[in-house]
Protein backbone atom coordinates (compact mmCIF):
# COMPACT_ATOMS: atom_id res chain seq x y z
CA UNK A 1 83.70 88.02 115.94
CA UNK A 2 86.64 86.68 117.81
CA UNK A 3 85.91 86.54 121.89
CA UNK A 4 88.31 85.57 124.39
CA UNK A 5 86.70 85.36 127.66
CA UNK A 6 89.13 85.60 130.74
CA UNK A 7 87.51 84.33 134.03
CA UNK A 8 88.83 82.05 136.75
CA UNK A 9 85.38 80.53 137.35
CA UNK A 10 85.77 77.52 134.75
CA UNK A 11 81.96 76.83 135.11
CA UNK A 12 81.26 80.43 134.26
CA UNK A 13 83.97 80.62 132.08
CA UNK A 14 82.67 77.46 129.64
CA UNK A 15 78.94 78.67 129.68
CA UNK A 16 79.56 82.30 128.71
CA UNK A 17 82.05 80.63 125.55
CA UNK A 18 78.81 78.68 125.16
CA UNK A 19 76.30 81.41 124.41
CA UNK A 20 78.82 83.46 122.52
CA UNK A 21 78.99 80.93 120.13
CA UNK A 22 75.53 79.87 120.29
CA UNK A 23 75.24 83.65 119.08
CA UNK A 24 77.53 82.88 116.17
CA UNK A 25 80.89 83.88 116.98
CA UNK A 26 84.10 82.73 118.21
CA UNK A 27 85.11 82.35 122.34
CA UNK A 28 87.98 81.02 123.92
CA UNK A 29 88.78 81.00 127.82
CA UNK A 30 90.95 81.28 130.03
CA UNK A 31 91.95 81.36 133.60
CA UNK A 32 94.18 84.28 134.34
CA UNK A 33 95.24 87.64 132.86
CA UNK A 34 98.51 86.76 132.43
CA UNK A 35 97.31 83.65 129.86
CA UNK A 36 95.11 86.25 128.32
CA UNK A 37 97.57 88.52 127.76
CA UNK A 38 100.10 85.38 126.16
CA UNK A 39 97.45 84.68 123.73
CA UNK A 40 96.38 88.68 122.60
CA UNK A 41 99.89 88.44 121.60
CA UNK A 42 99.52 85.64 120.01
CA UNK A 43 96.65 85.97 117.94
CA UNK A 44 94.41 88.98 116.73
CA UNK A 45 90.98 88.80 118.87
CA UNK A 46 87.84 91.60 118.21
CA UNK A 47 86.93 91.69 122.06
CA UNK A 48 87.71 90.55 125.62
CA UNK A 49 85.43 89.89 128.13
CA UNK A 50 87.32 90.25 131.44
CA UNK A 51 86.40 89.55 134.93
CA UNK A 52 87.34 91.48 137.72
CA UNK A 53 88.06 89.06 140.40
CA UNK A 54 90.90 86.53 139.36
CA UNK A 55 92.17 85.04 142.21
CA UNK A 56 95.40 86.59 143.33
CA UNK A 57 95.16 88.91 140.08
CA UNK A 58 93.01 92.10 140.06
CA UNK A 59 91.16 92.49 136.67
CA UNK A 60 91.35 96.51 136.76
CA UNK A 61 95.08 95.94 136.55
CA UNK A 62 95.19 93.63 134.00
CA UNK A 63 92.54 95.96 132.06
CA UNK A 64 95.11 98.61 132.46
CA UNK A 65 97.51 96.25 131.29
CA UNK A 66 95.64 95.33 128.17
CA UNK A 67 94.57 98.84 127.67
CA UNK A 68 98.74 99.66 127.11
CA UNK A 69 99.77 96.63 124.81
CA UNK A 70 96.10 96.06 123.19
CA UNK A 71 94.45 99.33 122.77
CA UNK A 72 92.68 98.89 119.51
CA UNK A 73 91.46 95.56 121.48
CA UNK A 74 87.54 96.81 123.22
CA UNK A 75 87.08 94.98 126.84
CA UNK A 76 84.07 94.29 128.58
CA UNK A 77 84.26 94.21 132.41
CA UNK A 78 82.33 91.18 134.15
CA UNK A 79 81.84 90.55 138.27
CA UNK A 80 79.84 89.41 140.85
CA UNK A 81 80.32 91.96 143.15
CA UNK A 82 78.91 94.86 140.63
CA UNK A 83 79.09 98.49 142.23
CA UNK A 84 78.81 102.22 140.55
CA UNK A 85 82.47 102.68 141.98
CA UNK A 86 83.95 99.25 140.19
CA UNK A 87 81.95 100.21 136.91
CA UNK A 88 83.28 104.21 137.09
CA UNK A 89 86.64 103.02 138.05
CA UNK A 90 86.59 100.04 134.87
CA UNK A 91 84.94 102.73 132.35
CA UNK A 92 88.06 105.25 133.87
CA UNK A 93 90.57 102.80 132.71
CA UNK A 94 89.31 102.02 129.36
CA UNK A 95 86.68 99.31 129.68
CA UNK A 96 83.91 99.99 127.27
CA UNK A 97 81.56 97.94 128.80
CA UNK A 98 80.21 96.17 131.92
CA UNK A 99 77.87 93.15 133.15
CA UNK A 100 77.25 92.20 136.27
CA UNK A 101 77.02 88.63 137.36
CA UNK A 102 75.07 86.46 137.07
CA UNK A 103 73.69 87.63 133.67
CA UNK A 104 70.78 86.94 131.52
CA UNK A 105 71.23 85.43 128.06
CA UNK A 106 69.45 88.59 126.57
CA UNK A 107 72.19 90.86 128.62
CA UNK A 108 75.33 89.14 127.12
CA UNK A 109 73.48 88.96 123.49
CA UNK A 110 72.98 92.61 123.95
CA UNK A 111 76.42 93.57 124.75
CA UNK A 112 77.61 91.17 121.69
CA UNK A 113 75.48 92.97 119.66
CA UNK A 114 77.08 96.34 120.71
CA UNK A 115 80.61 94.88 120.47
CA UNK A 116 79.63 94.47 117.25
CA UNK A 117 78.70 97.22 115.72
CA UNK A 118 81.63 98.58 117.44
CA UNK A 119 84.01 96.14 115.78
CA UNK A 120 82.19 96.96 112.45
CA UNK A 121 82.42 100.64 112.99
CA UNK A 122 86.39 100.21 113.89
CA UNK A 123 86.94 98.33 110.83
CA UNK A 124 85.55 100.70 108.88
CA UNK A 125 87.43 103.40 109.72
CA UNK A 126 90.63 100.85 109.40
CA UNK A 127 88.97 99.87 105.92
CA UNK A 128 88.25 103.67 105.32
CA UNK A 129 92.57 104.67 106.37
CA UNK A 130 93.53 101.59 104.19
CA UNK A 131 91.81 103.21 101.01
CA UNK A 132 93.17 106.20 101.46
CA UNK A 133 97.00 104.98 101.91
CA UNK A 134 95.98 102.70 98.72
CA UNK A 135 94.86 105.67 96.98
CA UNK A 136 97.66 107.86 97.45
CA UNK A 137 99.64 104.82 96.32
CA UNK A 138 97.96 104.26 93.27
CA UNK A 139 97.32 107.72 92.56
CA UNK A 140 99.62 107.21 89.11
CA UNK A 141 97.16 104.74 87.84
CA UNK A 142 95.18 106.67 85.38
CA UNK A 143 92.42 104.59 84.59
CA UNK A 144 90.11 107.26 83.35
CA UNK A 145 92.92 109.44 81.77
CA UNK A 146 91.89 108.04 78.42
CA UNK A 147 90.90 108.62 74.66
CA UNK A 148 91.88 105.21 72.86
CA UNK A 149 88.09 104.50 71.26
CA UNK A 150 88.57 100.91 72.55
CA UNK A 151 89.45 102.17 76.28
CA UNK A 152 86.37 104.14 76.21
CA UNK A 153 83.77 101.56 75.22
CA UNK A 154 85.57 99.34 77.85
CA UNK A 155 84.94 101.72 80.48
CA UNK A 156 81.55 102.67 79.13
CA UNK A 157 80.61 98.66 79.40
CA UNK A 158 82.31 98.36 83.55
CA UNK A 159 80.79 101.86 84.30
CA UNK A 160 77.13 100.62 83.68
CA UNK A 161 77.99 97.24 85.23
CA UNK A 162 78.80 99.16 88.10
CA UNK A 163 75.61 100.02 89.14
CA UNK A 164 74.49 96.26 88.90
CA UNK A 165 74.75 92.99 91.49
CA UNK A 166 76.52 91.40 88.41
CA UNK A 167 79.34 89.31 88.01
CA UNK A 168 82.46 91.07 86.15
CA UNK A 169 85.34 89.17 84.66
CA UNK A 170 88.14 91.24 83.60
CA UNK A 171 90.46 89.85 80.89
CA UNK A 172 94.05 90.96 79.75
CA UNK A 173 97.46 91.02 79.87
CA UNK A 174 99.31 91.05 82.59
CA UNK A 175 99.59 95.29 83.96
CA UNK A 176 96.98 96.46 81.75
CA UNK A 177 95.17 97.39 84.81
CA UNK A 178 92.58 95.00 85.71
CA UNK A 179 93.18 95.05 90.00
CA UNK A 180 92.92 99.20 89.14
CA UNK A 181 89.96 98.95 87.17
CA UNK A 182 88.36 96.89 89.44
CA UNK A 183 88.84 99.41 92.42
CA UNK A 184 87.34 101.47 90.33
CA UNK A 185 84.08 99.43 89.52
CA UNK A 186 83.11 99.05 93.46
CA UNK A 187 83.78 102.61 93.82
CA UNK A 188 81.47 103.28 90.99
CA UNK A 189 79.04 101.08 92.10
CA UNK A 190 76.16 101.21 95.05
CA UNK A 191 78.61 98.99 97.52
CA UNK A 192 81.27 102.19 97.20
CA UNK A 193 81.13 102.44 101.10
CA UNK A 194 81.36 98.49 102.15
CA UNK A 195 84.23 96.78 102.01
CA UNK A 196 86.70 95.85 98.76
CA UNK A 197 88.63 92.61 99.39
CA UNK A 198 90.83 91.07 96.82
CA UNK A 199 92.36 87.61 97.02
CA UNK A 200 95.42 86.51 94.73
CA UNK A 201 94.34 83.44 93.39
CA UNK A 202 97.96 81.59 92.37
CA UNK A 203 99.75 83.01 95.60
CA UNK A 204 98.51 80.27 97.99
CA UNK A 205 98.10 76.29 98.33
CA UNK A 206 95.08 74.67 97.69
CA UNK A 207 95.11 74.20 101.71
CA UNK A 208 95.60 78.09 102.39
CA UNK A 209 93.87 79.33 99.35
CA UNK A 210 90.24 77.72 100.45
CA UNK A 211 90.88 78.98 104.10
CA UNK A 212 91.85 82.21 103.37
CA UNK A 213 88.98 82.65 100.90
CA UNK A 214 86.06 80.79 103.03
CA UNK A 215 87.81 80.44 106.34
CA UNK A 216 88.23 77.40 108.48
CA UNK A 217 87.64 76.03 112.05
CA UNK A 218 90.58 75.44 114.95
CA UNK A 219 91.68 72.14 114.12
CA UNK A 220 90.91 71.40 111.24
CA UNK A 221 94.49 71.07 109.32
CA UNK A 222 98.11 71.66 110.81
CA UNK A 223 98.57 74.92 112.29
CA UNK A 224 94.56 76.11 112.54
CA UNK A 225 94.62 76.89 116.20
CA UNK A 226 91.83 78.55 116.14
CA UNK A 227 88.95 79.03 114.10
CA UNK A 228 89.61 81.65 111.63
CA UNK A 229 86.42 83.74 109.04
CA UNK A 230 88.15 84.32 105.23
CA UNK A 231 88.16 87.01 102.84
CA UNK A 232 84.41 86.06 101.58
CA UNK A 233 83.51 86.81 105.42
CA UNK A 234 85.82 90.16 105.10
CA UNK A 235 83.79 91.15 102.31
CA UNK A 236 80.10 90.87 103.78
CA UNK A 237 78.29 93.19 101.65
CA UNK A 238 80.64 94.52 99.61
CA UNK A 239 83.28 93.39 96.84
CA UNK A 240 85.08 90.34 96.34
CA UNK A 241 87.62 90.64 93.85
CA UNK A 242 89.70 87.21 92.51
CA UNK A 243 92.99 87.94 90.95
CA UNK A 244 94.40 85.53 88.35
CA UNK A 245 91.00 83.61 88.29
CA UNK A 246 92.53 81.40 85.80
CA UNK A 247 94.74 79.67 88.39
CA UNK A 248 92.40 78.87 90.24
CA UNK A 249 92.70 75.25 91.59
CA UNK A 250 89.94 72.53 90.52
CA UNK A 251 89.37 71.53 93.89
CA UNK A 252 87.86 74.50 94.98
CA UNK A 253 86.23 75.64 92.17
CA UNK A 254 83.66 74.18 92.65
CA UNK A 255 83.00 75.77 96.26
CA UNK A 256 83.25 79.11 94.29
CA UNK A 257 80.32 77.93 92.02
CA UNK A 258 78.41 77.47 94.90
CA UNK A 259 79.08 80.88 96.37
CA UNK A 260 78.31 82.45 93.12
CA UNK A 261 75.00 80.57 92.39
CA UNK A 262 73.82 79.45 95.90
CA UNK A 263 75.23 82.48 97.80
CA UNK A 264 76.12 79.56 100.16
CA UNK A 265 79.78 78.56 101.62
CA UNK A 266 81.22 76.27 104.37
CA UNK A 267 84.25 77.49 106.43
CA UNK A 268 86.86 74.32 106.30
CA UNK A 269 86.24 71.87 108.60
CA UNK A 270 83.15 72.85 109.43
CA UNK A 271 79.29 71.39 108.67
CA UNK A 272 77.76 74.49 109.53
CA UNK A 273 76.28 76.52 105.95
CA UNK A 274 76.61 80.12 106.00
CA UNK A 275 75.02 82.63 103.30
CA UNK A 276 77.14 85.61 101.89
CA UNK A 277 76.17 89.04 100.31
CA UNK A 278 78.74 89.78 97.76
CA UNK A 279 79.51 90.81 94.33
CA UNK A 280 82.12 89.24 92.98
CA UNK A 281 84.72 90.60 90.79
CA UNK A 282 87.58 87.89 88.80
CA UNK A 283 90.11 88.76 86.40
CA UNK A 284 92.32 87.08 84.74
CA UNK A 285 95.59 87.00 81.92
CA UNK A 286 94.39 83.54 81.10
CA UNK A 287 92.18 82.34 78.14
CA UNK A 288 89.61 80.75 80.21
CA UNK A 289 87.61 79.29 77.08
CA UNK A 290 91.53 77.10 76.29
CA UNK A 291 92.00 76.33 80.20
CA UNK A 292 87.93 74.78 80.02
CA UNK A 293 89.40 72.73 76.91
CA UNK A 294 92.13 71.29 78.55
CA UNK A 295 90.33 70.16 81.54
CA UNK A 296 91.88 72.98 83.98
CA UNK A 297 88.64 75.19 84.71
CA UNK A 298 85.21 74.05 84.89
CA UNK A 299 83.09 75.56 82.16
CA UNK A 300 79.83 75.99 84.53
CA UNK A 301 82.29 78.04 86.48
CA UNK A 302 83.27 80.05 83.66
CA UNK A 303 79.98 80.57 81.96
CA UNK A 304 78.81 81.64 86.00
CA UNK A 305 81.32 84.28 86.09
CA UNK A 306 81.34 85.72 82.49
CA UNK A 307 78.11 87.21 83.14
CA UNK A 308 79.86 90.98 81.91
CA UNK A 309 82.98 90.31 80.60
CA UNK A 310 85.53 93.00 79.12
CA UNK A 311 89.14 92.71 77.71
CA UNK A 312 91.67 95.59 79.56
CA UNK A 313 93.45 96.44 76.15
CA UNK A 314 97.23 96.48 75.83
CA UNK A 315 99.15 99.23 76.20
CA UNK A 316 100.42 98.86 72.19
CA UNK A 317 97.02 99.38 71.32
CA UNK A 318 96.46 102.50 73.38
CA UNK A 319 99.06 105.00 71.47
CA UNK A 320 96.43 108.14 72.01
CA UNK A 321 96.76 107.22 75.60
CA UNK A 322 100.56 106.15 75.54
CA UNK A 323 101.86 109.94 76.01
CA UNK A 324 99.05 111.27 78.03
CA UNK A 325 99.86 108.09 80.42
CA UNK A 326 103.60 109.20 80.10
CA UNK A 327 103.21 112.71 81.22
CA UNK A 328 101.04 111.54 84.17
CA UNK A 329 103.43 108.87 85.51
CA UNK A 330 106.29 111.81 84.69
CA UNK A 331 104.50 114.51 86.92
CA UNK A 332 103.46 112.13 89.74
CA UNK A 333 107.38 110.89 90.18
CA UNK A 334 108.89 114.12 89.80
CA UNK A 335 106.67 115.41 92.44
CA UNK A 336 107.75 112.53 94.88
CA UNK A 337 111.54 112.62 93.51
CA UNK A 338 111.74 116.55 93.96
CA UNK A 339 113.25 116.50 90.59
CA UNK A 340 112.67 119.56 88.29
CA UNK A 341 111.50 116.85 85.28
CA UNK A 342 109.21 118.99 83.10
CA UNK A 343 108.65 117.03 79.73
CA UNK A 344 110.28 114.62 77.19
CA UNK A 345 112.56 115.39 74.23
CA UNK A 346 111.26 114.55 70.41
CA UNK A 347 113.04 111.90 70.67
CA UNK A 348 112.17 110.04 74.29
CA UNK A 349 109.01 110.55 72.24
CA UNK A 350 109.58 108.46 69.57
CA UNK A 351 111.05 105.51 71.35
CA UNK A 352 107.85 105.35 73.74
CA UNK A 353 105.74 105.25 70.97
CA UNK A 354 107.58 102.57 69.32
CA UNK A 355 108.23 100.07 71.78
CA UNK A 356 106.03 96.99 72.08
CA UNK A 357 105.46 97.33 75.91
CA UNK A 358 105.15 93.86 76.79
CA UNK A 359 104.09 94.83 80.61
CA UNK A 360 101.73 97.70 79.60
CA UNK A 361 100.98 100.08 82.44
CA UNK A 362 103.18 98.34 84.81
CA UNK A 363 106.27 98.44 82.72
CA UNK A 364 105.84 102.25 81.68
CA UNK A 365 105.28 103.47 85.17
CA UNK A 366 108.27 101.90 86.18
CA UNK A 367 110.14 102.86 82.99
CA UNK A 368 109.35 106.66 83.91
CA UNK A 369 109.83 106.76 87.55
CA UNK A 370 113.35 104.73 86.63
CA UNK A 371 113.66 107.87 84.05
CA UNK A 372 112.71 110.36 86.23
CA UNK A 373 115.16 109.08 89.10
CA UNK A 374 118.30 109.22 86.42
CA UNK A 375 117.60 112.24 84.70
CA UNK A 376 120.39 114.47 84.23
CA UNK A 377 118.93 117.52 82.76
CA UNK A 378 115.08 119.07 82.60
CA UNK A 379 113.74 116.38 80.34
CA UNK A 380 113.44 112.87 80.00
CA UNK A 381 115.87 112.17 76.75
CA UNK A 382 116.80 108.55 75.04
CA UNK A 383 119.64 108.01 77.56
CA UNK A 384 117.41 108.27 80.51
CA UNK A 385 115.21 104.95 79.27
CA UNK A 386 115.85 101.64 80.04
CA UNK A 387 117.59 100.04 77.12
CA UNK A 388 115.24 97.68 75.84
CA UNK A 389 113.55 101.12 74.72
CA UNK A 390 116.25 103.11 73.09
CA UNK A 391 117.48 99.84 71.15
CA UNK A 392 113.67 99.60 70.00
CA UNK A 393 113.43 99.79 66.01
CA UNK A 394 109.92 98.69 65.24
CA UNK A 395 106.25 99.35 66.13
CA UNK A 396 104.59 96.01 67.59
CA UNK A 397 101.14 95.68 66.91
CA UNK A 398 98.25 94.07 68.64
CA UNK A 399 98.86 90.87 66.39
CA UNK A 400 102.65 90.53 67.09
CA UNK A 401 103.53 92.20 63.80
CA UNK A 402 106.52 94.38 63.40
CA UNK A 403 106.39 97.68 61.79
CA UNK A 404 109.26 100.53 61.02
CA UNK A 405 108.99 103.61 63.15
CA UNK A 406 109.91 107.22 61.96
CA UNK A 407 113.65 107.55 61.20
CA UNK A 408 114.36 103.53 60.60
CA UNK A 409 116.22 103.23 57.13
CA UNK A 410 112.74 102.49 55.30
CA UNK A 411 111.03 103.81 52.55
CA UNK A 412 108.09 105.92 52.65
CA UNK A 413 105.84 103.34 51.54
CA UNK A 414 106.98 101.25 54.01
CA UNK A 415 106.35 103.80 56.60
CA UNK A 416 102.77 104.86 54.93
CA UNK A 417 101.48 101.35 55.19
CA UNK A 418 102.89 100.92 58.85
CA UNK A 419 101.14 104.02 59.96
CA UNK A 420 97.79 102.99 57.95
CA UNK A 421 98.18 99.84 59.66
CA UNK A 422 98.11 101.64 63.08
CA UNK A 423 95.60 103.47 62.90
CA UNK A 424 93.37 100.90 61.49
CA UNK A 425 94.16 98.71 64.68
CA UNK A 426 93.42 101.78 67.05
CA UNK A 427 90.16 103.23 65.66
CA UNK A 428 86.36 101.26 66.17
CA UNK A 429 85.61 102.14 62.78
CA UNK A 430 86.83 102.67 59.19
CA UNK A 431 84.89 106.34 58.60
CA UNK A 432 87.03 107.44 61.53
CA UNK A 433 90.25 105.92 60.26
CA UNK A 434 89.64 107.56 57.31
CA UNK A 435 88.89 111.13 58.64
CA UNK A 436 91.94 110.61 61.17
CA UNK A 437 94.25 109.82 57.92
CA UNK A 438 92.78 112.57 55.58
CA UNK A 439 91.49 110.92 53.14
CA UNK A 440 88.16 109.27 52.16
CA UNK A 441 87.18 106.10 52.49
CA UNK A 442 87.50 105.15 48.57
CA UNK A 443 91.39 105.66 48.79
CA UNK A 444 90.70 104.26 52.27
CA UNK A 445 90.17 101.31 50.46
CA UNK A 446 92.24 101.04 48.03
CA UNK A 447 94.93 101.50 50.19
CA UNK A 448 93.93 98.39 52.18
CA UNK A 449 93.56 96.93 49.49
CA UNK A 450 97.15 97.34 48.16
CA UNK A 451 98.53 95.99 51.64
CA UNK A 452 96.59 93.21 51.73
CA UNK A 453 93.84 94.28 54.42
CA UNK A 454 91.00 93.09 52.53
């Protein structure tokens, strides 16, 4: 925790920052409210400890003071001249706390240790709010709305994981849903009530990305000016996730190797090893194995974190989940629009189902709630779409490979082998291809056959 101790007795005022660190936080002092209150605005601190004699200033009124600007900010009253009617009067005003001087080491270490598990309690109820705005944001992800074979057995694989200490590493295209699934893995797992923290690993320097993931101490690069815990600190006990794992710099993988085998980090700047109790989580759109090969991730890294690994399937591959997804993303932004949407024409239809969707979940949400937004009439027709999808002519498959849809100028051969191709690429097995298609697997197999599938 962060401390700032305001007390115009420098003596008193240096020891006290003394034992709160020697306790293993943070303290700072100063001399007057007034400098107090300059640096509260300034920075974010967890606790003040506050005396009530300052000189010319009174400390009840600068409690009050705090207790208007700071309020989520808990204060500790401290004097030497310690009465029932000074404590009543400091409780009264918002103080939640109150030591007399001079104090015993085992006092102050016991009040820290209630400040604490005060500041842990406040955060998670913060944590706790946060989820729940984060929820009702993401409450159009439907990660579990599925029945694509290949989205099952992925979610059958992170499900048990779940319940595991394990490292996960999530691969896949970009918006197929890996930050999403994530979420859902800690919520899923036994850490469900501790805290989920996720750090995007491209969106920082080298400088900034090691301090915001392990933390640093007050001067130790331009701009620390004060010491400062990171993300791994923010997720004691609970869930670290690392976004776009891939980009991770070289320099500090191998700090993250340590944390992942050792369970051991070092804040920058500092000498001082601390242990951490966290699963971690990475995902990535990256071929790890090809960035190892070309000398831009370090393989012990990679073989550390690809302890269970899973791919997050494109959307092209998901067509039994394509509609379904459709219809959900269609409700949720109608509900939010007020817009009387209630389904898609045949033909909307048809173009979903034959574009490639290069951004997968990401790009269809946003292709819908565009939709839903422009709609003229009760459903979602052709017009409504972006245009990339109404000037669509083709199925894409997983492999790149472009295939007719229903109505191009083909022939029905054409269009047989495109939808045998399909469903071949979105079934786990050729005895449910076959039972999906009508026929048995002897014309199965000729058909491949004739295409060139064998």
């Amino acid at each position: 925790m962060d401390f700032l101790v305001i007390d115009d007795d420098k003596t008193f005022r240096d020891a006290t920052c003394f034992l709160i660190e020697e306790a293993g936080h943070y303290a700072e002092g100063v001399e007057s409210g007034q400098l107090g209150l300059n640096l509260l605005r300034e920075d974010k601190w967890d606790a003040v400890l506050l005396d009530v004699n300052l000189g010319r200033e009174n400390g009840l009124e600068v409690l009050t003071e705090m207790q208007k600007q700071f309020p989520q900010v808990p204060v500790v009253m401290v004097t030497a001249q310690g009465s029932v009617k000074v404590a009543v009067e400091a409780m009264r005003r918002g103080a939640v706390d109150f030591l007399e001087k001079p104090f015993q080491r085992e006092q102050l270490i016991t009040v820290l240790a209630r400040m604490q598990r005060l500041s842990q309690m406040s955060k998670r109820i913060e944590r706790l709010e946060q989820e729940v705005t984060e929820n009702h944001a993401q409450n159009a992800e439907p990660i579990f709305d599925f029945t694509t074979p290949v989205m099952r057995e992925v979610m059958e694989i992170l499900l048990r994981a779940a319940k595991t200490p394990a490292s996960i590493l999530l691969f896949g295209e970009s918006g197929t849903g890996k930050s999403v699934a994530a979420r859902a893995i800690h919520q899923q797992s036994h850490l469900a009530d501790k805290p989920f923290v996720t750090v995007s690993c491209p969106s920082l320097s080298k400088e900034l990305l090691e301090s915001e993931l392990f933390g640093h101490v007050k001067g130790s690069f331009t701009g620390a000016i004060k010491d400062h815990w990171g993300k791994v600190k923010a997720a004691e006990g609970g869930t670290l996730c690392l976004d776009e794992i891939g980009d991770l710099p070289l320099e500090i993988q191998p700090k993250l190797l340590r944390l992942l085998q050792e369970r051991e980090y070092e804040r920058l700047g500092e000498n001082v090893t601390r242990v951490a109790n966290l699963r971690v989580i990475a995902a990535t759109n990256r071929d790890l194995k090809m960035r190892v090969a070309e000398g831009l991730f370090r393989e012990d890294l990679y073989f550390r974190l690809n302890v269970i690994s899973v791919e997050m399937p494109p959307l092209r591959a998901r067509d039994g989940d394509l509609i379904r997804f459709a219809e959900h993303y269609r409700r949720i932004f109608a509900a939010q629009c007020g817009r009387k949407v209630e389904g898609f024409s045949p033909e909307a239809v048809a173009h979903l189902l034959a574009y490639g969707w290069p951004g997968n979940l990401r790009e269809l949400r946003n292709a819908i709630e565009r939709a839903v937004i422009l709609a003229k009439g009760d459903q979602l027709c052709p017009g409504d779409l972006p245009a990339e999808l109404r000037g669509q002519t083709t199925i894409t498959t997983t492999n790149g490979e472009h295939l007719p849809q229903v109505g191009s100028l083909v022939s029905l051969e054409e269009l047989e082998e495109a939808h045998l191709r399909k469903i071949l690429e979105c079934t786990p097995s050729r005895t449910e291809a076959a039972q999906i298609l009508g026929i048995d697997q002897a014309t199965l197999y000729r058909k491949r056959k004739k295409i060139g599938l064998e």
